[in-house]
Structure formats: C-alpha cells, structure tokens
C-alpha atoms as a PDB file:
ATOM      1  CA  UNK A   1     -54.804  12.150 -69.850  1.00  0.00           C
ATOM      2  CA  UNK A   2     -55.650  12.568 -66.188  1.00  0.00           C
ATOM      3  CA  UNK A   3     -52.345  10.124 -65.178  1.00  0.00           C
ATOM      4  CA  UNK A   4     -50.256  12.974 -67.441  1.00  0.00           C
ATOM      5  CA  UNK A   5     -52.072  16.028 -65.641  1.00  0.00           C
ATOM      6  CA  UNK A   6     -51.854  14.487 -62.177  1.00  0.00           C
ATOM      7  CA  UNK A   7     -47.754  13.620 -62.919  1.00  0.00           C
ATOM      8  CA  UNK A   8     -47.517  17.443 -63.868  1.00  0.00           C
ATOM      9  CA  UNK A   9     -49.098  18.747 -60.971  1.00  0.00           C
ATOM     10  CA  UNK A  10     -46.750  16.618 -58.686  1.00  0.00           C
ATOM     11  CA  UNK A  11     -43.747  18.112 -60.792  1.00  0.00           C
ATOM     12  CA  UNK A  12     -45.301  21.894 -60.114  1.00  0.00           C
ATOM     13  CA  UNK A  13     -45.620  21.216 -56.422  1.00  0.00           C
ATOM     14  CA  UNK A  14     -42.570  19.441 -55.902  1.00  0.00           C
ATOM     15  CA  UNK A  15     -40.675  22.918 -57.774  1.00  0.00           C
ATOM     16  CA  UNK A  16     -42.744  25.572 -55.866  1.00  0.00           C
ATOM     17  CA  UNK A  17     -41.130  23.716 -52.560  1.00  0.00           C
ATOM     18  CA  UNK A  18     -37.229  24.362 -53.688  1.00  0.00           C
ATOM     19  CA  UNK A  19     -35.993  27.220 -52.164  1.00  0.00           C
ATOM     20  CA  UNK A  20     -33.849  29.825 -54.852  1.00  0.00           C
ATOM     21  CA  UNK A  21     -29.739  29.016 -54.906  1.00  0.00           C
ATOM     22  CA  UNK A  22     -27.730  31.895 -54.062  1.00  0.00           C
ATOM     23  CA  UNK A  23     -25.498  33.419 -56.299  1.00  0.00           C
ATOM     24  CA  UNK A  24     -24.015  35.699 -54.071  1.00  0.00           C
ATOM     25  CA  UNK A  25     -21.605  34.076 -52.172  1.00  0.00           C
ATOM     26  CA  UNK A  26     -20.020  32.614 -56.011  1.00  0.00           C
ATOM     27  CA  UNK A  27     -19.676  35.894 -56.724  1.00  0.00           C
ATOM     28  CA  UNK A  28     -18.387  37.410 -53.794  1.00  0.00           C
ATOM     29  CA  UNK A  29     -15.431  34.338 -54.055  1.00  0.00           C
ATOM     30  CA  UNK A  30     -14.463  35.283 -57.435  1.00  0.00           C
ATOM     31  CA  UNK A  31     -14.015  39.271 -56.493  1.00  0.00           C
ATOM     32  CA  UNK A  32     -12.334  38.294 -53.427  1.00  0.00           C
ATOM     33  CA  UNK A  33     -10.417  35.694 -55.671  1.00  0.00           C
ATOM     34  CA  UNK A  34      -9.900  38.683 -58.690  1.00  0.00           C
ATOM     35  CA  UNK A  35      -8.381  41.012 -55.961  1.00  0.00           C
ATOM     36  CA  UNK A  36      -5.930  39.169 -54.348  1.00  0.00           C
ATOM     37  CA  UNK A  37      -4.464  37.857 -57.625  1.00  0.00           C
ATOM     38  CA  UNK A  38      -4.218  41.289 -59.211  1.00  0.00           C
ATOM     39  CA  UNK A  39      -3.444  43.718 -56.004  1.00  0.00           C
ATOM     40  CA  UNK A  40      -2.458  41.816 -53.205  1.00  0.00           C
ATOM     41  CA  UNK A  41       0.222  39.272 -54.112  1.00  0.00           C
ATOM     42  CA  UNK A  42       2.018  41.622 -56.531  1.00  0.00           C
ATOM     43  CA  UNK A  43       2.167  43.611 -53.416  1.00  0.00           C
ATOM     44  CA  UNK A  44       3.985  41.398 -51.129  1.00  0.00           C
ATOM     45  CA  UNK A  45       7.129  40.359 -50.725  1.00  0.00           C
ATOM     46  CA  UNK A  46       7.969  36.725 -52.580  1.00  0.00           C
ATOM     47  CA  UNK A  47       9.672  35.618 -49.169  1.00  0.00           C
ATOM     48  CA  UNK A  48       6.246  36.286 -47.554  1.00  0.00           C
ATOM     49  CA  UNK A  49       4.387  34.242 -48.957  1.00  0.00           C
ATOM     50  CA  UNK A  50       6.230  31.525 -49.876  1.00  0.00           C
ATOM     51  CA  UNK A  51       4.801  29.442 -47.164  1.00  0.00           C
ATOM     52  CA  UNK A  52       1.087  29.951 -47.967  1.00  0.00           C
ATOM     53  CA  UNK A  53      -0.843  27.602 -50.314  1.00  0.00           C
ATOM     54  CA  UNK A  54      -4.391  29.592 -51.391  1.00  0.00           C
ATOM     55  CA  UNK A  55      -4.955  31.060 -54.538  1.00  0.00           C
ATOM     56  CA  UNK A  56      -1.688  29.265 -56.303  1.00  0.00           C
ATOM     57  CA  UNK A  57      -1.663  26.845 -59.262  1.00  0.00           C
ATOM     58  CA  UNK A  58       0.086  24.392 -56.818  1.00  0.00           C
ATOM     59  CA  UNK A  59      -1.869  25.177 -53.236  1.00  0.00           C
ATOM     60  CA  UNK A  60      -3.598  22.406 -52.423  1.00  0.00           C
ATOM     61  CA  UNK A  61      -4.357  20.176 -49.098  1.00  0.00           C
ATOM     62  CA  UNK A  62      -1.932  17.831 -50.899  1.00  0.00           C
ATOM     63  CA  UNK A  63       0.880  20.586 -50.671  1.00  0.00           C
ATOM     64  CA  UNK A  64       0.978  22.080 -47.793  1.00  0.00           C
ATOM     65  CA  UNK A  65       1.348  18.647 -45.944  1.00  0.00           C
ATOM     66  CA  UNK A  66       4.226  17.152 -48.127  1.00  0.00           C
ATOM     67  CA  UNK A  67       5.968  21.077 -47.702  1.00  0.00           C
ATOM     68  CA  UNK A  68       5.374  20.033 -44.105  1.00  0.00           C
ATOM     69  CA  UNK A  69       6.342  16.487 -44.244  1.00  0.00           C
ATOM     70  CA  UNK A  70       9.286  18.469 -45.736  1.00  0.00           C
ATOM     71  CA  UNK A  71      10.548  20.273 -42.972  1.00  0.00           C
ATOM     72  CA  UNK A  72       9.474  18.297 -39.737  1.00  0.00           C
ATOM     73  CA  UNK A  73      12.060  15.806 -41.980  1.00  0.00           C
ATOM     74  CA  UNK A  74      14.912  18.947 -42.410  1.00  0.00           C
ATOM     75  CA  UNK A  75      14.299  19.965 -38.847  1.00  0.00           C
ATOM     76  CA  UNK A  76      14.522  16.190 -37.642  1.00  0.00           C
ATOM     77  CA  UNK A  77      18.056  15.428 -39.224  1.00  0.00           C
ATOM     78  CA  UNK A  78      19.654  18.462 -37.909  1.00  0.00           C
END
C-alpha cells in the first residue's frame, strides 16, 4: 500500500512541475488563418498572388522550390 501511495505522490509532484500550454497563440493562427481566407485573398488581384505559397491547398516548402526550379530553368534557356 505504501509502494502505491509513494508512486502517486511522485505522479502529483512530477504534474504540479509542468507549466500550463498556451492556447493562445492556436487561436490567434486560426483567426489570422479565418481572415485572410475570407477577406483578404478575395480581395486581391489573382495575378498578385500567384507567386505566393501560404494559406493554399498546394503551398508547401515542396512548391515553392520546384515553381522555382521552374523558372531559374525558363530563365536559363532563354
């Protein structure tokens, strides 16, 4: 009984030292992210941002370096 009480206090003390996780910064993304899809992009121009590669199905790290794989290549053969 005192092995079960002892492994219970080390869980209690071991909790009491985590420090709270922020939600605020999750939350602030997903306005920010809420915004720009409904207000921002409708607003611009689709030649303006046809370079850019946040907050698009298809923007990714992975994109934006074969786009400019793409045209280094295009500039290169001309």
């Amino acid at each position: 009984m005192c092995l079960i009480l002892s492994y219970f206090q080390h869980l209690v003390d071991i909790f009491t030292d985590l420090w709270p996780i922020s939600v605020t910064p999750i939350l602030t993304r997903l306005v920010e992210k809420i915004i720009v899809q409904k207000y921002v992009i409708p607003a611009l121009p689709v030649d303006t941002i046809s370079d850019q590669f946040a907050y698009r199905p298809t923007g990714s790290t992975t994109a934006a370096l074969l786009s400019l794989t793409h045209i280094v290549a295009q500039k290169l053969e001309t």
